[in-house]
N, C-alpha and C. Protein backbone atom coordinates (compact mmCIF):
# COMPACT_ATOMS: atom_id res chain seq x y z
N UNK A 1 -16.73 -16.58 -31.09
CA UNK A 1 -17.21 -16.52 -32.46
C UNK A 1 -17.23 -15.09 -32.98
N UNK A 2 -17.53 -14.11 -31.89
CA UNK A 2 -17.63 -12.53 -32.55
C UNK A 2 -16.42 -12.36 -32.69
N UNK A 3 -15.62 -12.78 -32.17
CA UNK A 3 -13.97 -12.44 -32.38
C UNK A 3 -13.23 -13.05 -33.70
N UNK A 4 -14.11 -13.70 -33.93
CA UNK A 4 -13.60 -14.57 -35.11
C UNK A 4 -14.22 -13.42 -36.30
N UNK A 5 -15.35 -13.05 -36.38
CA UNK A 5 -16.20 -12.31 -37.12
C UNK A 5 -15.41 -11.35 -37.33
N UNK A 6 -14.65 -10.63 -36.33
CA UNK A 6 -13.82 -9.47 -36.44
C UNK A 6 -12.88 -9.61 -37.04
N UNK A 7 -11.91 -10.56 -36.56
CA UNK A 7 -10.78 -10.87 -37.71
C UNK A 7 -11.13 -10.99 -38.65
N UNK A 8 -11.96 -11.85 -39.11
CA UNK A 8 -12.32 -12.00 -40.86
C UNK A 8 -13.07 -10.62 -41.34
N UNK A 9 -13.41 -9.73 -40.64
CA UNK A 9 -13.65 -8.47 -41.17
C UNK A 9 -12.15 -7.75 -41.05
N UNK A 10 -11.28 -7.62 -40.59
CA UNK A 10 -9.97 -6.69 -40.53
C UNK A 10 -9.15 -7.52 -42.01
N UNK A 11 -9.29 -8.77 -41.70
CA UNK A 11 -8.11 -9.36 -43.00
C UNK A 11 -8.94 -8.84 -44.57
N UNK A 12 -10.21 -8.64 -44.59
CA UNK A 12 -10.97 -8.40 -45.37
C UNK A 12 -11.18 -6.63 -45.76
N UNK A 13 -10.91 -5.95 -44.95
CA UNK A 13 -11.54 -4.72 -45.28
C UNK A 13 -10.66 -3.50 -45.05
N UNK A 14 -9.19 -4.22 -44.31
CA UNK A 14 -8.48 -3.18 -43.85
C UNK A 14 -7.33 -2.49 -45.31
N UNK A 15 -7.55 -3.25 -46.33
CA UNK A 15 -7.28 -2.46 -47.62
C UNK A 15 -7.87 -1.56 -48.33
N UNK A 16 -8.96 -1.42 -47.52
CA UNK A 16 -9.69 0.31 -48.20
C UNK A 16 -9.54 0.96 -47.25
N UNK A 17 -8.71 1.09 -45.71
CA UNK A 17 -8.67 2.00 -44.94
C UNK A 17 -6.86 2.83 -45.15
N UNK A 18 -7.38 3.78 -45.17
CA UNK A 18 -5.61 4.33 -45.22
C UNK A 18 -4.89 4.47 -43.51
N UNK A 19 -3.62 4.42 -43.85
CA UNK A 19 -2.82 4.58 -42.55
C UNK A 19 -3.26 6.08 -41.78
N UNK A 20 -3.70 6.80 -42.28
CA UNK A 20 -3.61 8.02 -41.65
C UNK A 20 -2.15 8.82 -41.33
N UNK A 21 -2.49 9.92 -40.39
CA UNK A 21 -1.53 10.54 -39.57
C UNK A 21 -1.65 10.00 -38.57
N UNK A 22 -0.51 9.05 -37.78
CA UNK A 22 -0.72 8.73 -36.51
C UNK A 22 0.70 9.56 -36.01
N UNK A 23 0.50 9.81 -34.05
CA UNK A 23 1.58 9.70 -33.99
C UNK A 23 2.17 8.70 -32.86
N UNK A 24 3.46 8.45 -33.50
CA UNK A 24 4.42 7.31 -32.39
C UNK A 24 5.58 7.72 -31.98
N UNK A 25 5.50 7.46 -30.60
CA UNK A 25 7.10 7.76 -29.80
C UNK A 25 7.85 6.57 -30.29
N UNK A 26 8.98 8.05 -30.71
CA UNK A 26 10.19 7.16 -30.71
C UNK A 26 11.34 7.29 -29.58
N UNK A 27 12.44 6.27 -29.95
CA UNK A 27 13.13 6.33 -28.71
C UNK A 27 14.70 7.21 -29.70
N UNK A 28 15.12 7.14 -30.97
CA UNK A 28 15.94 7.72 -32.09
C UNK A 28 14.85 7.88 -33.17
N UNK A 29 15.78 8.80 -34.19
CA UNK A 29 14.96 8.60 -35.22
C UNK A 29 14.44 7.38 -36.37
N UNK A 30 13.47 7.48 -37.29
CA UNK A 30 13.11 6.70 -37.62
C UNK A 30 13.73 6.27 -39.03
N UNK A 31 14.00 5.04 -39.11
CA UNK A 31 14.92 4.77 -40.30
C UNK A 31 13.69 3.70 -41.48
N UNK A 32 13.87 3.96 -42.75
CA UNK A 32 13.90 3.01 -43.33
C UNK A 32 13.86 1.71 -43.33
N UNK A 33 13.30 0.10 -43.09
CA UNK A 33 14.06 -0.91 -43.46
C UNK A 33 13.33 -1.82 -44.76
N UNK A 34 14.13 -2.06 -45.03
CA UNK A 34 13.87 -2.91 -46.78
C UNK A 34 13.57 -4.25 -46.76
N UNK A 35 12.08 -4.49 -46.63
CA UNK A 35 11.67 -5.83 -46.91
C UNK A 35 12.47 -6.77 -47.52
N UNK A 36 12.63 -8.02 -47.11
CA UNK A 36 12.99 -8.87 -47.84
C UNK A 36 11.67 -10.15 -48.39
N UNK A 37 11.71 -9.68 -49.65
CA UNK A 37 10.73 -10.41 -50.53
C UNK A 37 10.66 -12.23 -50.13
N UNK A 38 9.45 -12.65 -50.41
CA UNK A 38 9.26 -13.95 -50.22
C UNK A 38 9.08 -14.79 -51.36
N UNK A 39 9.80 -15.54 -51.45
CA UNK A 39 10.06 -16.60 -52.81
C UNK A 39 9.42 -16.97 -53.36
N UNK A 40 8.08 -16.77 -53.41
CA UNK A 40 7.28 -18.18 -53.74
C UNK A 40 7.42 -19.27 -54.62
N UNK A 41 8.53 -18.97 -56.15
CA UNK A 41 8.55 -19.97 -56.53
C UNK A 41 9.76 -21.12 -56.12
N UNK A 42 10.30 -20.76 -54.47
CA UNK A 42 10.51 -22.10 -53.85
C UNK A 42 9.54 -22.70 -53.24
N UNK A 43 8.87 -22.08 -53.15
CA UNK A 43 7.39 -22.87 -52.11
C UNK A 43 6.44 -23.31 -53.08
N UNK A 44 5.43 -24.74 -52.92
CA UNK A 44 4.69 -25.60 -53.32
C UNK A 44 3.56 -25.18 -53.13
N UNK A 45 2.70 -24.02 -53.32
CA UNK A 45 1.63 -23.60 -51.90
C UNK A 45 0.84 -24.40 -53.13
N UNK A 46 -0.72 -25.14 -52.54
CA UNK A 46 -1.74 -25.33 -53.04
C UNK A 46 -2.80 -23.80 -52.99
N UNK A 47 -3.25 -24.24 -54.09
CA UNK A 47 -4.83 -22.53 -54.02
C UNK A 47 -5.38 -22.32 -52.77
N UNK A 48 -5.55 -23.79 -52.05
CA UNK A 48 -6.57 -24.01 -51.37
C UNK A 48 -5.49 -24.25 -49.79
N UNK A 49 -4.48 -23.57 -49.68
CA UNK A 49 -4.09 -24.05 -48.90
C UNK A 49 -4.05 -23.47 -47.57
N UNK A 50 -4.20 -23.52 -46.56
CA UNK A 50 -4.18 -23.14 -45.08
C UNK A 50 -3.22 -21.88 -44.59
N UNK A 51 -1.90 -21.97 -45.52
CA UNK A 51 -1.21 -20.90 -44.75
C UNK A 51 -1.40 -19.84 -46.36
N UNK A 52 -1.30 -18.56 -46.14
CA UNK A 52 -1.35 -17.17 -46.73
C UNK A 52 0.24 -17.09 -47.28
N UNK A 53 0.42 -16.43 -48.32
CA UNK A 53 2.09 -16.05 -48.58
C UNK A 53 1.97 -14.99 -47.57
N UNK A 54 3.47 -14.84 -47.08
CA UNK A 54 4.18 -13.98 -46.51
C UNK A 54 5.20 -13.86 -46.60
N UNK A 55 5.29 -12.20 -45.95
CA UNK A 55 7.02 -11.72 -46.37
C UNK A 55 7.90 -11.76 -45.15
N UNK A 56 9.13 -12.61 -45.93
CA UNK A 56 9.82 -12.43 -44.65
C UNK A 56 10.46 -10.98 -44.08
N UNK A 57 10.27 -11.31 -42.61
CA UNK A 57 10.86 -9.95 -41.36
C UNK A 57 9.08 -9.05 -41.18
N UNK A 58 8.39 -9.48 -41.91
CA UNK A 58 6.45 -9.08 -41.44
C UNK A 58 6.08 -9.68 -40.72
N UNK A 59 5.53 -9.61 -39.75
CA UNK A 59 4.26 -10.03 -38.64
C UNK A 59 3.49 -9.50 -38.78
N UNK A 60 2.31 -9.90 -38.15
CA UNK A 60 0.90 -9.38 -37.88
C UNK A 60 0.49 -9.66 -36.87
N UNK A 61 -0.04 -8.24 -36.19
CA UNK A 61 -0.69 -8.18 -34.93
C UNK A 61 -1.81 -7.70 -35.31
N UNK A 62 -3.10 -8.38 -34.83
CA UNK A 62 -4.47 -7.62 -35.20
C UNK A 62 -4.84 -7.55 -33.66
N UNK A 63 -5.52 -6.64 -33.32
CA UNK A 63 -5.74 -6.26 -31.81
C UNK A 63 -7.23 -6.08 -31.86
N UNK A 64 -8.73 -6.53 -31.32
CA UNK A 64 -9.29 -6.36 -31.48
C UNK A 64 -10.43 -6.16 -29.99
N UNK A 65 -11.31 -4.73 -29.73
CA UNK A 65 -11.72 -4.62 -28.34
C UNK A 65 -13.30 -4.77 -28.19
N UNK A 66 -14.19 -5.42 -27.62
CA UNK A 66 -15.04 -5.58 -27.33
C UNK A 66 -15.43 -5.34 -25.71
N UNK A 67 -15.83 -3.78 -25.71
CA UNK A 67 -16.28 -3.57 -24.24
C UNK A 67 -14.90 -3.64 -23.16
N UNK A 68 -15.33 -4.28 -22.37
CA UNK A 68 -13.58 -4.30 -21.74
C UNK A 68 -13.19 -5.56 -22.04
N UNK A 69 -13.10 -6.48 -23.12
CA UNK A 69 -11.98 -7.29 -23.63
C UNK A 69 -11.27 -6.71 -24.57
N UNK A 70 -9.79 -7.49 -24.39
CA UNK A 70 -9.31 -6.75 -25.77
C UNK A 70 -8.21 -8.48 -26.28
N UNK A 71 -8.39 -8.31 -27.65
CA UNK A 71 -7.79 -9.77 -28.29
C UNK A 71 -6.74 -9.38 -29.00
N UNK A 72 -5.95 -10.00 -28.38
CA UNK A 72 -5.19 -9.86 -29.74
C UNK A 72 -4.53 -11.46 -30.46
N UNK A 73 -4.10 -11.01 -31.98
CA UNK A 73 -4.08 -12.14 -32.68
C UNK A 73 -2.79 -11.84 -33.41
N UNK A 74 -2.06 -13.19 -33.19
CA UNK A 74 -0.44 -12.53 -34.01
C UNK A 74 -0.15 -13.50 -34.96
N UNK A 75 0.41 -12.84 -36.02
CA UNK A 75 1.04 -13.74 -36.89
C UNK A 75 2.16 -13.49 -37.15
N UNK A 76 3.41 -14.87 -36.97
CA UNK A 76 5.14 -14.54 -37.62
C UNK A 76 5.05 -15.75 -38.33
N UNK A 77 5.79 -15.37 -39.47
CA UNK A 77 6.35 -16.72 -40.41
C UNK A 77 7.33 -17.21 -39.84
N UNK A 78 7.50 -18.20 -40.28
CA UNK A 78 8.67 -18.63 -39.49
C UNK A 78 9.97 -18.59 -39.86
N UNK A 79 10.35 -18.08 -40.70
CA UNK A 79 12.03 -17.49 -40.91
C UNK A 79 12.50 -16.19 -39.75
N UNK A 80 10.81 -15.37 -39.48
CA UNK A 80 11.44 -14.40 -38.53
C UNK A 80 11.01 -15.20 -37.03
N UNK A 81 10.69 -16.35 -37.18
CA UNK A 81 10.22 -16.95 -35.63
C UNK A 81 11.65 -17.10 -35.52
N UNK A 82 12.21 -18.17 -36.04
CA UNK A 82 13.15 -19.34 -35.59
C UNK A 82 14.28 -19.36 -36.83
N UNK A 83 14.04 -18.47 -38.30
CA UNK A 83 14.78 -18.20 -38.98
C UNK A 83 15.01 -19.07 -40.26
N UNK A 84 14.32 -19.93 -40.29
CA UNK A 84 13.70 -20.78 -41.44
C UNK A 84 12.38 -21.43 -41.36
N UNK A 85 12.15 -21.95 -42.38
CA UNK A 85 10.64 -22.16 -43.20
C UNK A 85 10.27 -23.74 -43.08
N UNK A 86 11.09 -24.63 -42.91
CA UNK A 86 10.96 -25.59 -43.29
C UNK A 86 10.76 -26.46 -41.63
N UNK A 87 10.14 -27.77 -41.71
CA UNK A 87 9.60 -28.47 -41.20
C UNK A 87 11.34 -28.99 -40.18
N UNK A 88 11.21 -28.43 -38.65
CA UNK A 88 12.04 -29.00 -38.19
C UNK A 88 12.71 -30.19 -38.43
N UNK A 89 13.94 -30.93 -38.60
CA UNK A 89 14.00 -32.18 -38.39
C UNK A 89 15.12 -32.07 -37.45
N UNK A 90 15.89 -31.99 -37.62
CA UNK A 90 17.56 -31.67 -36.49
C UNK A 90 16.70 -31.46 -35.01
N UNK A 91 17.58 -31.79 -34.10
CA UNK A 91 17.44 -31.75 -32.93
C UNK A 91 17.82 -30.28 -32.87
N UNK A 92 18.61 -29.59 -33.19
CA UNK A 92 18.98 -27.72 -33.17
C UNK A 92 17.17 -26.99 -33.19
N UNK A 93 16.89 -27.59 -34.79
CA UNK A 93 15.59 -27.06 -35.16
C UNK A 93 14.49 -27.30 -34.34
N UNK A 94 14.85 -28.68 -34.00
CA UNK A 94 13.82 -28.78 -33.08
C UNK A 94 13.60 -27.81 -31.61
N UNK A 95 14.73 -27.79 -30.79
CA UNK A 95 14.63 -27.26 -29.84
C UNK A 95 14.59 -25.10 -30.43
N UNK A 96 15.11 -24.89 -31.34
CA UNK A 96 14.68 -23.84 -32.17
C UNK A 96 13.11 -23.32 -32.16
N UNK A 97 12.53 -24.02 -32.41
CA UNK A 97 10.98 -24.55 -32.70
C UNK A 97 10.54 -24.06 -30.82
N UNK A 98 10.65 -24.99 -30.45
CA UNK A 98 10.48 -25.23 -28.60
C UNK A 98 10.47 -23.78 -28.05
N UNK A 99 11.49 -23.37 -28.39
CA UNK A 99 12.09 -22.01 -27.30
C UNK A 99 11.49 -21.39 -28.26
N UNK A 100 10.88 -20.85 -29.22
CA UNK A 100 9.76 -20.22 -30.18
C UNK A 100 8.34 -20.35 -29.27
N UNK A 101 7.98 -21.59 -29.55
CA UNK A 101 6.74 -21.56 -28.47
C UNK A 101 6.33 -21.05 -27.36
N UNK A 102 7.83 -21.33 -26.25
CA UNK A 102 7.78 -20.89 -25.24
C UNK A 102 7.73 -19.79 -24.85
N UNK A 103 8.52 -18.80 -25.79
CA UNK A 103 8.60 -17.22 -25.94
C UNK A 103 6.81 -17.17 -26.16
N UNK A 104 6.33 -17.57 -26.84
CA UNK A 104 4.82 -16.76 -27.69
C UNK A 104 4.02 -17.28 -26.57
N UNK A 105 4.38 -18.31 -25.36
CA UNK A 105 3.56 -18.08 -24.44
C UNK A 105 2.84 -16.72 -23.40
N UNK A 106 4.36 -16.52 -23.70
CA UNK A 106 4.29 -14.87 -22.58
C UNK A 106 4.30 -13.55 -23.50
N UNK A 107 3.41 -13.44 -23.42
CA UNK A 107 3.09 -11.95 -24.53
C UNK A 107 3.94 -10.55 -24.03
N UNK A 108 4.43 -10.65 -22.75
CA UNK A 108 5.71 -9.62 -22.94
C UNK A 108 6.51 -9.53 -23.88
N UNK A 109 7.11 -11.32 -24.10
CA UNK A 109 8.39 -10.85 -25.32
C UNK A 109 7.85 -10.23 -26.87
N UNK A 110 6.42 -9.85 -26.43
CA UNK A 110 6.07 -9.48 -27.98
C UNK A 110 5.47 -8.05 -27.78
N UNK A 111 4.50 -7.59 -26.57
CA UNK A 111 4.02 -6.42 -26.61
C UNK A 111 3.82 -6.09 -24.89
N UNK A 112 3.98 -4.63 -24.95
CA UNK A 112 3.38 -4.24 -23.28
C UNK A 112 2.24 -3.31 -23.35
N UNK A 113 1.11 -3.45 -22.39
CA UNK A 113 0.10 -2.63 -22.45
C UNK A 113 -0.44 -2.01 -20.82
N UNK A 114 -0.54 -0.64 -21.28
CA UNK A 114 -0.53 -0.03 -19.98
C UNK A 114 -0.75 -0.71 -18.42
N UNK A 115 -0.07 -0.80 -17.26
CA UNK A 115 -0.53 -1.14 -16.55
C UNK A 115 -1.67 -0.66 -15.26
N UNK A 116 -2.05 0.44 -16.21
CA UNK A 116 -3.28 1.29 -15.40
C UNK A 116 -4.50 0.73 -15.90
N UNK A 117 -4.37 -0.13 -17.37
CA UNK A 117 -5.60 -0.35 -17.70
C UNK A 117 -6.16 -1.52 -17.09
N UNK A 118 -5.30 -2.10 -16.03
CA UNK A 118 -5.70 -3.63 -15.08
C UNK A 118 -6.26 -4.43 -15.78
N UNK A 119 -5.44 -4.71 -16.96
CA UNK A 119 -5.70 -6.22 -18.01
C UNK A 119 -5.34 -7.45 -17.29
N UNK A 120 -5.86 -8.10 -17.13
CA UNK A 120 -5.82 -9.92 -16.49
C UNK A 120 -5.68 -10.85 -17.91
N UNK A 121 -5.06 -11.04 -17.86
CA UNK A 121 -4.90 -12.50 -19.23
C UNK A 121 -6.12 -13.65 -18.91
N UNK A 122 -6.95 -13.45 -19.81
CA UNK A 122 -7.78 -14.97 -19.61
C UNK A 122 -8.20 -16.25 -20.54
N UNK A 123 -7.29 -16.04 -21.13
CA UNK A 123 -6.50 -17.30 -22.36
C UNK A 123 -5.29 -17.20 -23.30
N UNK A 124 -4.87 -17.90 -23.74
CA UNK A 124 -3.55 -17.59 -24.14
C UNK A 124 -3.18 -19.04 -24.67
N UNK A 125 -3.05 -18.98 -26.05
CA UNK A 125 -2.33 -19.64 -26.68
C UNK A 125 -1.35 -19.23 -27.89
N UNK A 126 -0.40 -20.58 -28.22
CA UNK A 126 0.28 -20.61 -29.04
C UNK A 126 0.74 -21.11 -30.23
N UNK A 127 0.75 -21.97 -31.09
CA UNK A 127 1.24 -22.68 -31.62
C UNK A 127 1.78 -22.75 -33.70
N UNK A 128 2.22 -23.54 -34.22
CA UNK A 128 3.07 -23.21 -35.42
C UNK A 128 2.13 -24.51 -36.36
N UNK A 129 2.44 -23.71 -37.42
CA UNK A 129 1.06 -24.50 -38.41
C UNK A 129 2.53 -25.03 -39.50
N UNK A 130 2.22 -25.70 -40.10
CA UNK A 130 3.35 -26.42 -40.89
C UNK A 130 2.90 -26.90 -42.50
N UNK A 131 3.05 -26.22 -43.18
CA UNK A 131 2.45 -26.66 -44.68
C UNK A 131 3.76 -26.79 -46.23
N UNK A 132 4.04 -28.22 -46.14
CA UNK A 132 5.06 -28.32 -46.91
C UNK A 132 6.51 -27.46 -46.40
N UNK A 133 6.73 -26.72 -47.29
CA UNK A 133 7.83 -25.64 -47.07
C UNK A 133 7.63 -24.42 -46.52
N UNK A 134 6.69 -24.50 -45.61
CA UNK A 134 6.18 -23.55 -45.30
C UNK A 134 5.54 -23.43 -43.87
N UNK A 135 6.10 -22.50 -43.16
CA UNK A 135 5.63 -22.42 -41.54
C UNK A 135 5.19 -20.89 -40.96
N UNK A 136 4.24 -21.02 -40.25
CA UNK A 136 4.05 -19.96 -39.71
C UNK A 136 3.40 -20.07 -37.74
N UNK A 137 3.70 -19.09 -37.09
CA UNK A 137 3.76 -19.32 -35.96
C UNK A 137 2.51 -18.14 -35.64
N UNK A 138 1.19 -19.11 -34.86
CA UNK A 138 0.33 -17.99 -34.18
C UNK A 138 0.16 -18.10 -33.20
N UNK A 139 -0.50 -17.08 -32.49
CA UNK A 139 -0.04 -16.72 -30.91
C UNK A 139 -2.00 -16.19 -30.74
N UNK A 140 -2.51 -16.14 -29.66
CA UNK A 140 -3.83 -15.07 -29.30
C UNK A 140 -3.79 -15.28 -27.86
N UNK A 141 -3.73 -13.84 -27.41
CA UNK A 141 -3.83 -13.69 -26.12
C UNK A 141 -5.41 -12.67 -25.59
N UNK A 142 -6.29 -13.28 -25.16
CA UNK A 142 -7.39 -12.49 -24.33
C UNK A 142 -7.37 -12.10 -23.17
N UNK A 143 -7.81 -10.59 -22.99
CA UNK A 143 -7.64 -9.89 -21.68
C UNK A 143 -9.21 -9.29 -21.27
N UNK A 144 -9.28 -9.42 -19.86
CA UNK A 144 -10.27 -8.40 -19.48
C UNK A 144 -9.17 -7.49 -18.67
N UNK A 145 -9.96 -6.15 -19.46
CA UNK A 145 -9.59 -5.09 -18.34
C UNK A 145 -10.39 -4.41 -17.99
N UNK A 146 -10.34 -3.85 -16.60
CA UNK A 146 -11.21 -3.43 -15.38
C UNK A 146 -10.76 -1.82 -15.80
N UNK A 147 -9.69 -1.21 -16.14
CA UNK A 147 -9.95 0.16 -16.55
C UNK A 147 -9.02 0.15 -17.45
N UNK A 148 -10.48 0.03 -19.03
CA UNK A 148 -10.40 0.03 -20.06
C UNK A 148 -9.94 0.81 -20.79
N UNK A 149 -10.27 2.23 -20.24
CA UNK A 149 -9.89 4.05 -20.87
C UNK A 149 -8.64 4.07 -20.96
N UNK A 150 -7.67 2.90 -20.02
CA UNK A 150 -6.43 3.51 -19.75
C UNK A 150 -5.52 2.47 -20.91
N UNK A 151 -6.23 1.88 -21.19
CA UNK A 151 -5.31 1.05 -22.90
C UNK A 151 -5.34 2.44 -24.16
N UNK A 152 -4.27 2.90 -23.71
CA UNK A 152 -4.15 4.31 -24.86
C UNK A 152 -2.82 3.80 -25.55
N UNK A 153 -1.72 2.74 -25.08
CA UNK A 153 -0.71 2.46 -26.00
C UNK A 153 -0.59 1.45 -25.89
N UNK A 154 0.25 1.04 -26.71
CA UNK A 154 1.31 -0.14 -26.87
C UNK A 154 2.74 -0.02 -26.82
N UNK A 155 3.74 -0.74 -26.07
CA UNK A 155 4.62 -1.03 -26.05
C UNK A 155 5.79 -2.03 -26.82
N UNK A 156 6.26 -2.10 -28.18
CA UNK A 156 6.61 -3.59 -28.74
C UNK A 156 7.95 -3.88 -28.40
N UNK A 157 7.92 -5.28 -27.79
CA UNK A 157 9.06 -5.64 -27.74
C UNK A 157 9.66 -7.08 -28.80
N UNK A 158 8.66 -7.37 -29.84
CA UNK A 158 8.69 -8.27 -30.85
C UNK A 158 10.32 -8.34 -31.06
N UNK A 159 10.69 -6.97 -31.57
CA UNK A 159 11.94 -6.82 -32.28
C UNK A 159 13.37 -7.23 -31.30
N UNK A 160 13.10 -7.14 -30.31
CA UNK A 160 14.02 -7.40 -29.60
C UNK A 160 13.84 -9.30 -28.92
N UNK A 161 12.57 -9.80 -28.97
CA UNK A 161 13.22 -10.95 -28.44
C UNK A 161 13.22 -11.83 -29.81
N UNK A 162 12.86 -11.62 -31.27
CA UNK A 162 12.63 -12.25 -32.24
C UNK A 162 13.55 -11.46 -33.29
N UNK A 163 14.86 -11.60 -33.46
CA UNK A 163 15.70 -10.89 -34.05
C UNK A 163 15.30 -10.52 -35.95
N UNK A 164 14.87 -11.73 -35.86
CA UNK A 164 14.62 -11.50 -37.55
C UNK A 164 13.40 -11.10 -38.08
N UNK A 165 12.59 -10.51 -37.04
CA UNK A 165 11.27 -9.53 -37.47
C UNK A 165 12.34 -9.01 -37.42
N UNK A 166 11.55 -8.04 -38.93
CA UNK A 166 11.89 -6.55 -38.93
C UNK A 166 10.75 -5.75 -39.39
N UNK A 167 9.82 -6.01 -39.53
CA UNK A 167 8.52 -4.92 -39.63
C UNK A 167 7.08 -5.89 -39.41
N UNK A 168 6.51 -4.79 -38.64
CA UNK A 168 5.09 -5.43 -37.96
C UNK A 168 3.82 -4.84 -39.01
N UNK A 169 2.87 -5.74 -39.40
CA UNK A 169 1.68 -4.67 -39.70
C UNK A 169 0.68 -4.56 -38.36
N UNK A 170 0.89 -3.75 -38.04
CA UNK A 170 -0.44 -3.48 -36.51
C UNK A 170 -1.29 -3.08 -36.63
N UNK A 171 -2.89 -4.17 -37.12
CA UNK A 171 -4.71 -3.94 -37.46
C UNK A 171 -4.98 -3.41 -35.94
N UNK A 172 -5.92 -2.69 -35.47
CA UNK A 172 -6.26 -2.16 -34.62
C UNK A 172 -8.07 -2.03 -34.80
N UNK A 173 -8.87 -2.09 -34.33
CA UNK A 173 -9.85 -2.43 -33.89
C UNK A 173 -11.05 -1.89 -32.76
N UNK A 174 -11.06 -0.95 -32.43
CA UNK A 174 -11.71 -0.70 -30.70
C UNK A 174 -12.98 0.39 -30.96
N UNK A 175 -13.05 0.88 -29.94
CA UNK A 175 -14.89 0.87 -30.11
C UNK A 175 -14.96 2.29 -30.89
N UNK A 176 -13.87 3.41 -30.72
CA UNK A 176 -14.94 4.48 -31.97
C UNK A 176 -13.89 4.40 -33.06
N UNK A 177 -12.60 3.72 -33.37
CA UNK A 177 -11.66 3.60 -34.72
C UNK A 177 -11.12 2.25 -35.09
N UNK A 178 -10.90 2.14 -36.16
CA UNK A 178 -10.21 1.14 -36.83
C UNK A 178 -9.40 2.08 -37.58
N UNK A 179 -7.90 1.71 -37.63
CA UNK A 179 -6.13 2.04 -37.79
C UNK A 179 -5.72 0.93 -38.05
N UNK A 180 -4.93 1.11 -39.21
CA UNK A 180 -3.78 0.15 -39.31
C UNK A 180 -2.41 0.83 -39.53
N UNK A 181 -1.47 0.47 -39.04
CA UNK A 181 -0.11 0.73 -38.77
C UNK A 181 1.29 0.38 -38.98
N UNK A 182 1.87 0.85 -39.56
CA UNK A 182 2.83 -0.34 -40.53
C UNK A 182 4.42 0.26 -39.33
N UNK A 183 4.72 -0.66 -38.64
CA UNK A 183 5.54 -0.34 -37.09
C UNK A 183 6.51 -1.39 -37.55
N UNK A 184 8.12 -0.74 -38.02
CA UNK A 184 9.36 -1.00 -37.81
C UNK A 184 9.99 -1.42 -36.60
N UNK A 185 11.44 -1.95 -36.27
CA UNK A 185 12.04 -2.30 -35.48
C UNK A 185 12.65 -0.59 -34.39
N UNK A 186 12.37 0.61 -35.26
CA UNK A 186 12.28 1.70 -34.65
C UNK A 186 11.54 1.99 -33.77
N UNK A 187 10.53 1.64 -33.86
CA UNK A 187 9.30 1.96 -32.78
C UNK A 187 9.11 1.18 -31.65
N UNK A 188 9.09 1.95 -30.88
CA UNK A 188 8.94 1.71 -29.42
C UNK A 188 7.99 1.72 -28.95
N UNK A 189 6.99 2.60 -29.36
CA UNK A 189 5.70 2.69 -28.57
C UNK A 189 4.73 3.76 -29.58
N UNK A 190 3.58 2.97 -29.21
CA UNK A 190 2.11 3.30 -30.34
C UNK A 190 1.91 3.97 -29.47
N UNK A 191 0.76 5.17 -29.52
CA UNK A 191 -0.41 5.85 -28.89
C UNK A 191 -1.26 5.10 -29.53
N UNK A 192 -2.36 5.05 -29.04
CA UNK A 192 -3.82 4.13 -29.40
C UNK A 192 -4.77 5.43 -29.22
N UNK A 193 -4.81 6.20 -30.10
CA UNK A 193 -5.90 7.36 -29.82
C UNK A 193 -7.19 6.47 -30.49
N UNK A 194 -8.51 7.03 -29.52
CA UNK A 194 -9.67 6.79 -29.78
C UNK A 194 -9.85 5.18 -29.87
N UNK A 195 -9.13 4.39 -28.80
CA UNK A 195 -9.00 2.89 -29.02
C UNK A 195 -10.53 2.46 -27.89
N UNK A 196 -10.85 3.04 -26.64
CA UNK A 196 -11.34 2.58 -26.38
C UNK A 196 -12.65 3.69 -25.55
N UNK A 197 -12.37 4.56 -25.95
CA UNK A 197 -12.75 5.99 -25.23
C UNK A 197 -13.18 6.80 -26.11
């Protein structure tokens, strides 16, 4: 439930925080890439409806640390899951869909986190919400780690097993900062200053 409290405080409050100066290793330099806008007037959304607009090639990772847990919570639409929006029906889409899931089981194909900080996975789910013309795929993985100090980065590998992300927003969360981070298919790896230490 406190974890829940937290997210609905990051989706809520992280528009009066600025990006700052962070810095991130890169592996080349850092390029540009150009959103591709989301339609809405092909989509039916109700006011009241369950899924949020989004842009396609955006995800969201909100990462959030309590003591030595750390949560994280992901969101992909589904044009950059599986590459369209719409409610499987084809046997292609379907198994499309499948091998989507199966990937967001294992949080490698999406992020790596130090292995000094001796994180243990102790829940982990997945699954894709479906509203009219409209899909989106969430993922939350919970960790305890036994040495906490040593979660100073992140590793993303989103871009590489999910071809059609092309830009992440990364909420961040931990005990003396809150950062948010707007992380391209360039970036390789976050520093997490002041994440848990």
């Amino acid at each position: 439930m406190r974890y829940l409290i937290i997210i609905i405080f990051i989706l809520f409050s992280f528009n009066s925080f600025s990006s700052g100066d962070h810095k991130h290793d890169h592996d080349h330099k850092e390029k540009k890439v150009m959103k591709k806008k989301h339609d809405h007037d092909k989509h039916d959304h109700d006011k009241k409806g369950s899924l949020d607009a989004h842009v396609h090639g955006l995800s969201v990772i909100n990462v959030v640390q309590e003591k030595n847990k750390v949560l994280f919570d992901i969101e992909m639409p589904g044009f950059d899951t599986v590459g369209f929006e719409y409610k499987a029906k084809s046997q292609k889409d379907k198994d499309l869909v499948k091998n989507a899931l199966n990937m967001l089981k294992n949080p490698a194909n999406l992020f790596s986190i130090p292995s000094a900080a001796n994180c243990k996975m102790s829940n982990n789910t997945s699954t894709i919400l479906e509203e009219k013309n409209h899909t989106e795929f969430r993922a939350k993985y919970e960790y305890n780690c036994s040495n906490i100090t040593e979660f100073s980065s992140i590793t993303f590998n989103i871009f590489d097993s999910f071809k059609n992300s092309k830009d992440l927003e990364f909420n961040v969360i931990g005990k003396k900062s809150t950062t948010k981070h707007k992380i391209n298919k360039f970036t390789k790896k976050l520093s997490l200053y002041n994440f848990s230490n």
